[in-house]
C-alpha atoms as a PDB file:
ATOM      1  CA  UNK A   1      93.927 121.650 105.271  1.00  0.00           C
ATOM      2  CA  UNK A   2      92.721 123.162 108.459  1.00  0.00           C
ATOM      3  CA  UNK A   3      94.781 124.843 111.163  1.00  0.00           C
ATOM      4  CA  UNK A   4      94.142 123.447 114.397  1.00  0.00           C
ATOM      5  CA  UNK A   5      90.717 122.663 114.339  1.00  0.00           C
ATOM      6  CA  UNK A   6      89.338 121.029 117.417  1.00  0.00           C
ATOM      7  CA  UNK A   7      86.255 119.710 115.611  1.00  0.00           C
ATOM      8  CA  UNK A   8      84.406 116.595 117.458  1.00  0.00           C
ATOM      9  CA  UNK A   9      82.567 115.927 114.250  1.00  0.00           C
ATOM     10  CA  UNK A  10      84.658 116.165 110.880  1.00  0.00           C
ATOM     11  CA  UNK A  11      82.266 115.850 109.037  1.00  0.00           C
ATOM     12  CA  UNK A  12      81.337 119.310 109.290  1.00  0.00           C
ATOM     13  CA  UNK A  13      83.459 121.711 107.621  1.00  0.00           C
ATOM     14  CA  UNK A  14      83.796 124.634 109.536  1.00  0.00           C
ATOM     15  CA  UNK A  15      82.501 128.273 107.714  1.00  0.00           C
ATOM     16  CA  UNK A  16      85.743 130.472 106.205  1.00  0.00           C
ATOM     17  CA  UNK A  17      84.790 133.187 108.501  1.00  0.00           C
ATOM     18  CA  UNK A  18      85.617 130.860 111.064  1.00  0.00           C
ATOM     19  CA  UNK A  19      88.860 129.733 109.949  1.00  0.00           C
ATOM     20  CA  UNK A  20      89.737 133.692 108.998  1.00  0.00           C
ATOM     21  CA  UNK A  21      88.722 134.634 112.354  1.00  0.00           C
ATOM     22  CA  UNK A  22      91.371 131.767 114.083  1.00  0.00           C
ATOM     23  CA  UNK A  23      94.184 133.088 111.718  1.00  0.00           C
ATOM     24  CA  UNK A  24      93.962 136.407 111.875  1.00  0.00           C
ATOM     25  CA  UNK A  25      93.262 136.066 115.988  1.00  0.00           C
ATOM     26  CA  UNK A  26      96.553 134.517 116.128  1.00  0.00           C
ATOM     27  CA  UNK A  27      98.069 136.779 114.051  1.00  0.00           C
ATOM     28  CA  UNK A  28      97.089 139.627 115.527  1.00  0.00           C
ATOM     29  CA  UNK A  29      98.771 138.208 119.196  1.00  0.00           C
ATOM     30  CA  UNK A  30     101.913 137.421 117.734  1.00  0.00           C
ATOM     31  CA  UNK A  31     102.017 140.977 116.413  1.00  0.00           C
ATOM     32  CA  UNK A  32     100.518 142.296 119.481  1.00  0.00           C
ATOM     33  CA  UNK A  33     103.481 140.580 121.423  1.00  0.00           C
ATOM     34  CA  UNK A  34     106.084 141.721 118.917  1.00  0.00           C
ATOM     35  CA  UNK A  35     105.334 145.602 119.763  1.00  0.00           C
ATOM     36  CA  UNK A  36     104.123 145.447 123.390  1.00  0.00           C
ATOM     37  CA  UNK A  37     105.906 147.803 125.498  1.00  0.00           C
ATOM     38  CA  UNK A  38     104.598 145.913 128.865  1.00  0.00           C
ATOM     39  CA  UNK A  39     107.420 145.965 131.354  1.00  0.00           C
ATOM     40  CA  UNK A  40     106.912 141.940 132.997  1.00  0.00           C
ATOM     41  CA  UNK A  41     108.410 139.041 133.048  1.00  0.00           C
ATOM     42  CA  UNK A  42     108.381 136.849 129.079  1.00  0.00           C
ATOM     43  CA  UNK A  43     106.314 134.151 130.377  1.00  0.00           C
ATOM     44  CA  UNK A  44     103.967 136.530 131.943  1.00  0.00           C
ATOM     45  CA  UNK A  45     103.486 138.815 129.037  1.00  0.00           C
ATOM     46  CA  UNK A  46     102.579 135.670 126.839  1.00  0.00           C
ATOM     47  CA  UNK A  47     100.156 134.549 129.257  1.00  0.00           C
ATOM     48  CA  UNK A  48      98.716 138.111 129.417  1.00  0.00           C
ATOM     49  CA  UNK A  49      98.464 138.939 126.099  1.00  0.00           C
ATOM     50  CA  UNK A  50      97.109 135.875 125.121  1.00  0.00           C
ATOM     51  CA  UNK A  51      94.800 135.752 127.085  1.00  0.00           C
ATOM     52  CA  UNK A  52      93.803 139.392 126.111  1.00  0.00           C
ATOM     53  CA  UNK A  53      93.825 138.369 122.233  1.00  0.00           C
ATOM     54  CA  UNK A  54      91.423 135.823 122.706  1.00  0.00           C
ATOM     55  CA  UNK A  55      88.393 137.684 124.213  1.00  0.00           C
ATOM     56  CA  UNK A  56      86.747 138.614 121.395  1.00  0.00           C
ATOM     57  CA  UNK A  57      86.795 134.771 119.964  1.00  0.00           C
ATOM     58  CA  UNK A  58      85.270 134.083 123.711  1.00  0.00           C
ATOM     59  CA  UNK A  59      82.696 136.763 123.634  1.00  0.00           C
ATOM     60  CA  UNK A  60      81.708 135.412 119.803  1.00  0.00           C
ATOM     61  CA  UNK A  61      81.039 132.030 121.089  1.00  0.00           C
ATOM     62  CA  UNK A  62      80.026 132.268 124.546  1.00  0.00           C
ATOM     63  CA  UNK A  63      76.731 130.368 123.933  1.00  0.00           C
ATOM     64  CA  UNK A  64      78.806 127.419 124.187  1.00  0.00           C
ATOM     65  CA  UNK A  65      80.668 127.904 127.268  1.00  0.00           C
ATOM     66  CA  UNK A  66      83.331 124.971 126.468  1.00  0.00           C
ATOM     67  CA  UNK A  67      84.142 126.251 123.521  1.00  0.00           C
ATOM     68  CA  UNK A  68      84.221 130.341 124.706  1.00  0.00           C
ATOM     69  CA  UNK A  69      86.918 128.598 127.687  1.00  0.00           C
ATOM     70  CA  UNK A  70      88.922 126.553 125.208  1.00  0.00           C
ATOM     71  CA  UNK A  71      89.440 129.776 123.295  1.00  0.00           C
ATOM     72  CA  UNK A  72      90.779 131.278 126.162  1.00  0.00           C
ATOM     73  CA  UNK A  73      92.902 128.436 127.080  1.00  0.00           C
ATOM     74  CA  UNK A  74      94.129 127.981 123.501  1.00  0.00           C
ATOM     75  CA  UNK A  75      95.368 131.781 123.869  1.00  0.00           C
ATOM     76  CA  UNK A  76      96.899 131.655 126.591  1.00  0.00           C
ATOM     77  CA  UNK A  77      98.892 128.229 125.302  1.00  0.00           C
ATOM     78  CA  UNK A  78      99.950 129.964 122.492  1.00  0.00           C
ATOM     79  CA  UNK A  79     100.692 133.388 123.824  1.00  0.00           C
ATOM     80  CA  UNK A  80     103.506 131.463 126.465  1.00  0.00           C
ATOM     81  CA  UNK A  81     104.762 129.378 123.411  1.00  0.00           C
ATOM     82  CA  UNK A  82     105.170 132.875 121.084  1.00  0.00           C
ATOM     83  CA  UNK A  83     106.941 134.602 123.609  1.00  0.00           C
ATOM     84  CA  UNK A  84     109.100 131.603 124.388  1.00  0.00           C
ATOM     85  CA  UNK A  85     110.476 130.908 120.816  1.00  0.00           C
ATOM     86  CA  UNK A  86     111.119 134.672 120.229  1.00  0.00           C
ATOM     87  CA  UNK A  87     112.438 135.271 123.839  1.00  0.00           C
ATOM     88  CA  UNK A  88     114.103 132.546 124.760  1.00  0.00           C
ATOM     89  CA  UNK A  89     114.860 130.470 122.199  1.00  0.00           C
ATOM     90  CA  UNK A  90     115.210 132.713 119.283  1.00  0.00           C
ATOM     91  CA  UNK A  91     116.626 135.477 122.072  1.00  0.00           C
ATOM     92  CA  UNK A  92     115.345 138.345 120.583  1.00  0.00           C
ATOM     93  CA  UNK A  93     115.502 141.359 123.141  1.00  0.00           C
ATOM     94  CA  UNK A  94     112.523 143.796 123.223  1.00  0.00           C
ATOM     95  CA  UNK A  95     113.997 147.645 122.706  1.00  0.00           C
ATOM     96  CA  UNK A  96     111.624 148.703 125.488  1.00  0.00           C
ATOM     97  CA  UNK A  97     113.462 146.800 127.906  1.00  0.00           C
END
């Protein structure tokens, strides 16, 4: 099974370092989020540190510039989405706050 792979052609199975590289990219955001001591609004921080988290996947790919954005993008989509279920929905408070 592959997690969230945008791939036109399925035929072609992505490498493992790829799929490491997504998970542990992801993984390292939502922990980034978890401890960030950023003073901003929830929404905002998401954004932000998505964003952030996903530079070095857009730097690793930037020889195809679609790709390189729709990292970004990705990051930024699921940077707003971790900070909503933990802030808002789950309503866990940060302790720098």
């Amino acid at each position: 099974m592959y997690l969230a792979i945008s791939n036109p052609n399925a035929a072609v199975v992505p490498p493992t370092s790829v799929l490491l590289t997504i998970l542990f990219s992801r993984a390292l955001m939502g922990f980034a989020i978890g401890i960030s001591a950023l003073r901003m609004a929830w929404w905002l921080h998401g954004i932000f540190l998505g964003a952030v988290s996903s530079l070095p996947m857009f730097f690793s790919v930037m020889d195809r510039i679609d790709i390189a954005i729709g990292s970004v993008v990705m990051g930024i989509i699921y940077g707003f989405l971790t900070e909503l279920i933990t802030s808002i929905l789950l309503k866990a408070k940060s302790p720098f706050v």
